[in-house]
N, C-alpha and C. Protein backbone atom coordinates (compact mmCIF):
# COMPACT_ATOMS: atom_id res chain seq x y z
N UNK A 1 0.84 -1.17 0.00
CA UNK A 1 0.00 0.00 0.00
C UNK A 1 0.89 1.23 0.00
N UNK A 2 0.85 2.33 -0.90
CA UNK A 2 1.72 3.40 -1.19
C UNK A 2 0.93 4.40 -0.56
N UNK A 3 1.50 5.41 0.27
CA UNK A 3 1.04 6.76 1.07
C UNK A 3 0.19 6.38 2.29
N UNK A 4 -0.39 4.86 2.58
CA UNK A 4 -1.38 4.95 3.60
C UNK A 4 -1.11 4.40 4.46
N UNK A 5 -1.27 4.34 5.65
CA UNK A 5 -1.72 4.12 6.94
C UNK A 5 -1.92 2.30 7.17
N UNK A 6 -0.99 1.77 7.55
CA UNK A 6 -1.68 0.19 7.59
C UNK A 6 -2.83 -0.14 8.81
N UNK A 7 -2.64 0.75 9.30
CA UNK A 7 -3.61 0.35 10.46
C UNK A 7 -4.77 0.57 9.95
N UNK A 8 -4.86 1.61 9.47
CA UNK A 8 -6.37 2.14 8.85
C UNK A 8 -6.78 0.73 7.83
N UNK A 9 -5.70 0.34 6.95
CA UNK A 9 -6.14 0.08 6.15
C UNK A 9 -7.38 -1.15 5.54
N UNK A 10 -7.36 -1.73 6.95
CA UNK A 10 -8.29 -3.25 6.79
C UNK A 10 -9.65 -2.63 8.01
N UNK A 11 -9.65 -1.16 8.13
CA UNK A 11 -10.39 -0.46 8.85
C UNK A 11 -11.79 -0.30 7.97
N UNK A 12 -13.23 -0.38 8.20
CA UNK A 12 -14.30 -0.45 7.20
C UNK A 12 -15.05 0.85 8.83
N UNK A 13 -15.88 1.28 7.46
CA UNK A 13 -17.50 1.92 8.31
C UNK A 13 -18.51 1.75 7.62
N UNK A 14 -19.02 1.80 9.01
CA UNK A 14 -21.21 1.57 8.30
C UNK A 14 -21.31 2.53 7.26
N UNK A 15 -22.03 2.34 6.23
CA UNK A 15 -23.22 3.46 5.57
C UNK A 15 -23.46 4.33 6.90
N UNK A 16 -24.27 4.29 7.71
CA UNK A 16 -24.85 5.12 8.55
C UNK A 16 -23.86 5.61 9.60
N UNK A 17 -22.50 5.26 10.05
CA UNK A 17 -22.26 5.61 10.78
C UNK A 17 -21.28 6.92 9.75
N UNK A 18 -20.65 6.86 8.84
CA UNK A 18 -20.34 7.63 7.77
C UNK A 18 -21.23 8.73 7.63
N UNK A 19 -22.56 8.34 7.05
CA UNK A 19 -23.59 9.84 6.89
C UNK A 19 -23.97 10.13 8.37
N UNK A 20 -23.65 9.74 9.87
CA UNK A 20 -24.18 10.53 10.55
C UNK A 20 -22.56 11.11 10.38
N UNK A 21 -21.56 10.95 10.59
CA UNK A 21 -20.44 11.55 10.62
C UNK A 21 -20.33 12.67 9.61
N UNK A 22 -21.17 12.30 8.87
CA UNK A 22 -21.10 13.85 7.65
C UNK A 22 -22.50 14.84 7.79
N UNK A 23 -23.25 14.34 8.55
CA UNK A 23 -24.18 15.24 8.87
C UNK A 23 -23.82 16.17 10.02
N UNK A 24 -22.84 15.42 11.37
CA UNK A 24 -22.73 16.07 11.94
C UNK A 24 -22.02 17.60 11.80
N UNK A 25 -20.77 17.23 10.48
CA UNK A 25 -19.94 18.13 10.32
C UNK A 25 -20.52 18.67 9.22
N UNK A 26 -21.63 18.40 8.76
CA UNK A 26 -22.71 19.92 7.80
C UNK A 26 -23.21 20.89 8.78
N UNK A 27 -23.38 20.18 9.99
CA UNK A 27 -24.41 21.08 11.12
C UNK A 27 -23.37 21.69 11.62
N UNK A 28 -22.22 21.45 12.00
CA UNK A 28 -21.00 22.28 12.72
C UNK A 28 -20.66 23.43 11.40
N UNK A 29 -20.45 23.04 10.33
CA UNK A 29 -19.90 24.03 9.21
C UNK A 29 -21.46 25.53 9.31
N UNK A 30 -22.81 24.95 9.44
CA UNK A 30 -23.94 25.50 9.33
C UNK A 30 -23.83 26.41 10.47
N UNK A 31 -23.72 26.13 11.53
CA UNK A 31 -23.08 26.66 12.90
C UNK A 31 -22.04 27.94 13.09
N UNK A 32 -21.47 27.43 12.32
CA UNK A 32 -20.27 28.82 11.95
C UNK A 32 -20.31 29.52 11.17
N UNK A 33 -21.09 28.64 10.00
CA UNK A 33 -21.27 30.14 8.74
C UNK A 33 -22.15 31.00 9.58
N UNK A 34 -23.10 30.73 9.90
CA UNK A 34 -24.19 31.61 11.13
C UNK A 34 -23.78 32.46 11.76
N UNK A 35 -22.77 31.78 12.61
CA UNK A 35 -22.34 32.67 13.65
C UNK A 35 -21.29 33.97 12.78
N UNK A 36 -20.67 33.49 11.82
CA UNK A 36 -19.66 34.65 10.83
C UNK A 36 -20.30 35.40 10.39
N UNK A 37 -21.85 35.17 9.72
CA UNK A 37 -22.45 36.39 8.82
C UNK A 37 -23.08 36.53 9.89
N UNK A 38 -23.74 36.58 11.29
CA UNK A 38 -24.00 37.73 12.31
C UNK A 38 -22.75 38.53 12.34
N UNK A 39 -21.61 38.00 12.77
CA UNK A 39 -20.32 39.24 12.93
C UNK A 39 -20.56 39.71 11.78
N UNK A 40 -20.62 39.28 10.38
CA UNK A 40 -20.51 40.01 9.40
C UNK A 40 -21.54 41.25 9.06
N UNK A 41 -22.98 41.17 9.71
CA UNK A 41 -23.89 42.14 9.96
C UNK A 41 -23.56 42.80 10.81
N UNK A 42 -23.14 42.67 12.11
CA UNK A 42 -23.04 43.45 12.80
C UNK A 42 -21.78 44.69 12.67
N UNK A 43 -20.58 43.77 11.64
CA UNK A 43 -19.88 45.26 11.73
C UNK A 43 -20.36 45.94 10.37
N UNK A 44 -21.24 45.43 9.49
CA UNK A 44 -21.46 46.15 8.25
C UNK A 44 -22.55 46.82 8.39
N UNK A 45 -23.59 46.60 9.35
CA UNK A 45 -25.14 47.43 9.38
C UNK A 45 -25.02 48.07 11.56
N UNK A 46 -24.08 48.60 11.43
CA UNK A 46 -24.01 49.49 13.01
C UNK A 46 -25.20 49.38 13.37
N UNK A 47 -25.48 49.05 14.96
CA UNK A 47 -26.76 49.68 15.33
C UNK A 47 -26.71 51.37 15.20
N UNK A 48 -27.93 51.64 15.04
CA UNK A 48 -27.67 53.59 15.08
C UNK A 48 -29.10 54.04 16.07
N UNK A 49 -28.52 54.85 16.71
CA UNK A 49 -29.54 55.41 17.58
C UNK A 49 -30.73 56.04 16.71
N UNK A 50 -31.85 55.51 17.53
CA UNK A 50 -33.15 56.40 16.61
C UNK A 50 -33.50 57.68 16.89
N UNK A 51 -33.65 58.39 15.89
CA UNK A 51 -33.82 60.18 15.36
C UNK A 51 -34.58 60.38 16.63
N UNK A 52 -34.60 61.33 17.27
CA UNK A 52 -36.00 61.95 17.98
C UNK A 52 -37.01 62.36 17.66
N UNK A 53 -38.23 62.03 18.04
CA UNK A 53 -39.41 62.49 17.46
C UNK A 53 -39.36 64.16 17.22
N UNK A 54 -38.49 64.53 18.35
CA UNK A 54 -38.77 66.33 18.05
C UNK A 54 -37.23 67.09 17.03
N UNK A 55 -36.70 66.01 16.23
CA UNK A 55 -35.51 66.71 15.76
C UNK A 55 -36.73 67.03 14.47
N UNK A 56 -35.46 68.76 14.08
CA UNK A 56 -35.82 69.46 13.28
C UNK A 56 -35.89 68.81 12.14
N UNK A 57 -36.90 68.98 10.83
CA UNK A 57 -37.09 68.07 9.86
C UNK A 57 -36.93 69.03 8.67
N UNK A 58 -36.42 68.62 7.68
CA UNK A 58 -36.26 69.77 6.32
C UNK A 58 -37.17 69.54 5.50
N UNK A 59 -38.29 70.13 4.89
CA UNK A 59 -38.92 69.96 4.15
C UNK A 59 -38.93 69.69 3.00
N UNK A 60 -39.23 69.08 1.88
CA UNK A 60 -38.69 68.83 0.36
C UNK A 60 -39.48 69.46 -0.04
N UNK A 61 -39.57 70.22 -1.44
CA UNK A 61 -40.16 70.30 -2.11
C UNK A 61 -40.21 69.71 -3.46
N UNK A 62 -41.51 68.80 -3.74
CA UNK A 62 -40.94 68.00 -4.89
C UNK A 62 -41.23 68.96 -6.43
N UNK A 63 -42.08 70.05 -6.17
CA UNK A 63 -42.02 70.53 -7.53
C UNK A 63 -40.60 71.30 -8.28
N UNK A 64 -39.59 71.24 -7.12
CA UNK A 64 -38.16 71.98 -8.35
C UNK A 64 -37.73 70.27 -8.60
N UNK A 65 -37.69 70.99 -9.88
CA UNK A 65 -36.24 70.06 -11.04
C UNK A 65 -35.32 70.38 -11.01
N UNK A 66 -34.55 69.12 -10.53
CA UNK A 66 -32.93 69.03 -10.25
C UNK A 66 -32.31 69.99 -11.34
N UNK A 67 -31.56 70.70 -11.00
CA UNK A 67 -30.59 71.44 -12.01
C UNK A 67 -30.30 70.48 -12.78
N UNK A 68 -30.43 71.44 -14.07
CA UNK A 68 -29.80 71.05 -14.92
C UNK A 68 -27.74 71.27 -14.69
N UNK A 69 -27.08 69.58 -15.30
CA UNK A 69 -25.79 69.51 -15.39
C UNK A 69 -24.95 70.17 -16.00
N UNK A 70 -23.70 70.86 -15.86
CA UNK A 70 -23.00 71.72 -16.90
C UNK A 70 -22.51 71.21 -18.26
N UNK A 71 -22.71 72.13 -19.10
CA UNK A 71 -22.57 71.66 -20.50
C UNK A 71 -21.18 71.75 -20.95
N UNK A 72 -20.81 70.98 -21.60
CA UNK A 72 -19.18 71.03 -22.13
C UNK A 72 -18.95 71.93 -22.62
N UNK A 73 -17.76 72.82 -22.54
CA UNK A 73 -17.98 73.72 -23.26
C UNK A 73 -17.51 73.47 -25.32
N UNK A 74 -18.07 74.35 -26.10
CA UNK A 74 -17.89 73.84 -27.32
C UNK A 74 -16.30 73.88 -27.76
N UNK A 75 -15.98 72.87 -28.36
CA UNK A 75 -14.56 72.81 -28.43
C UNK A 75 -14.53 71.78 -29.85
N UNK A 76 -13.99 72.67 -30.98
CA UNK A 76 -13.86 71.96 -31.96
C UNK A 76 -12.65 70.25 -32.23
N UNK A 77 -12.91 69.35 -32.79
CA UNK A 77 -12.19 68.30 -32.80
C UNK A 77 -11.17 68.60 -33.94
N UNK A 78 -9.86 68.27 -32.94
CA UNK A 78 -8.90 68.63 -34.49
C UNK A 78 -8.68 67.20 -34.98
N UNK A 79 -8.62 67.03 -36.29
CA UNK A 79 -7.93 65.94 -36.99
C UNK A 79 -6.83 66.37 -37.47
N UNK A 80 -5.65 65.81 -37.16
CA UNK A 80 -4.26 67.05 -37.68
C UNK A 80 -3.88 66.49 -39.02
N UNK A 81 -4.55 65.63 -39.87
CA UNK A 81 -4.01 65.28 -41.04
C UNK A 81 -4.83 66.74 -42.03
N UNK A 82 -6.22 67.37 -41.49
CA UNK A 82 -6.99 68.25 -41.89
C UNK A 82 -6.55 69.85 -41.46
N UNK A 83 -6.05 69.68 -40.51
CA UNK A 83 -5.61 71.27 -39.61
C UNK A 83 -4.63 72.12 -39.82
């Protein structure tokens, strides 16, 4: 036998004692991903204190239209085989 273990090697397991052995270590892996994406929420979504009912509020008005964006200014294209 090349690379293995002789002791192991005339070593057998159940069907079932195999899939509980791999169920257990789906539920341990399930366990930790859990517990990582809570840390991972908790440092990406901060708790934040809630606004006060009496803080000052800014009013919107939805009838202005966003400014208009600045326009390029006009600038001719040189082709220097033409110029």
């Amino acid at each position: 036998m090349r690379g293995g273990v002789p002791e192991l090697a005339a070593a057998s397991i159940s069907l079932k004692d195999l899939e509980a052995a791999r169920n257990r270590r789906r539920r341990q892996l399930r366990q930790e991903l859990t517990s990582r994406r809570s840390l991972v929420d908790e440092l990406t979504h901060p708790v934040r204190e809630p606004v006060p009912t009496d803080a000052a509020t800014i009013e919107r008005t939805p009838d202005l239209a966003p400014a208009d964006p600045p326009r390029p200014s006009a600038t001719r294209l040189k082709i220097y085989r033409e110029d």
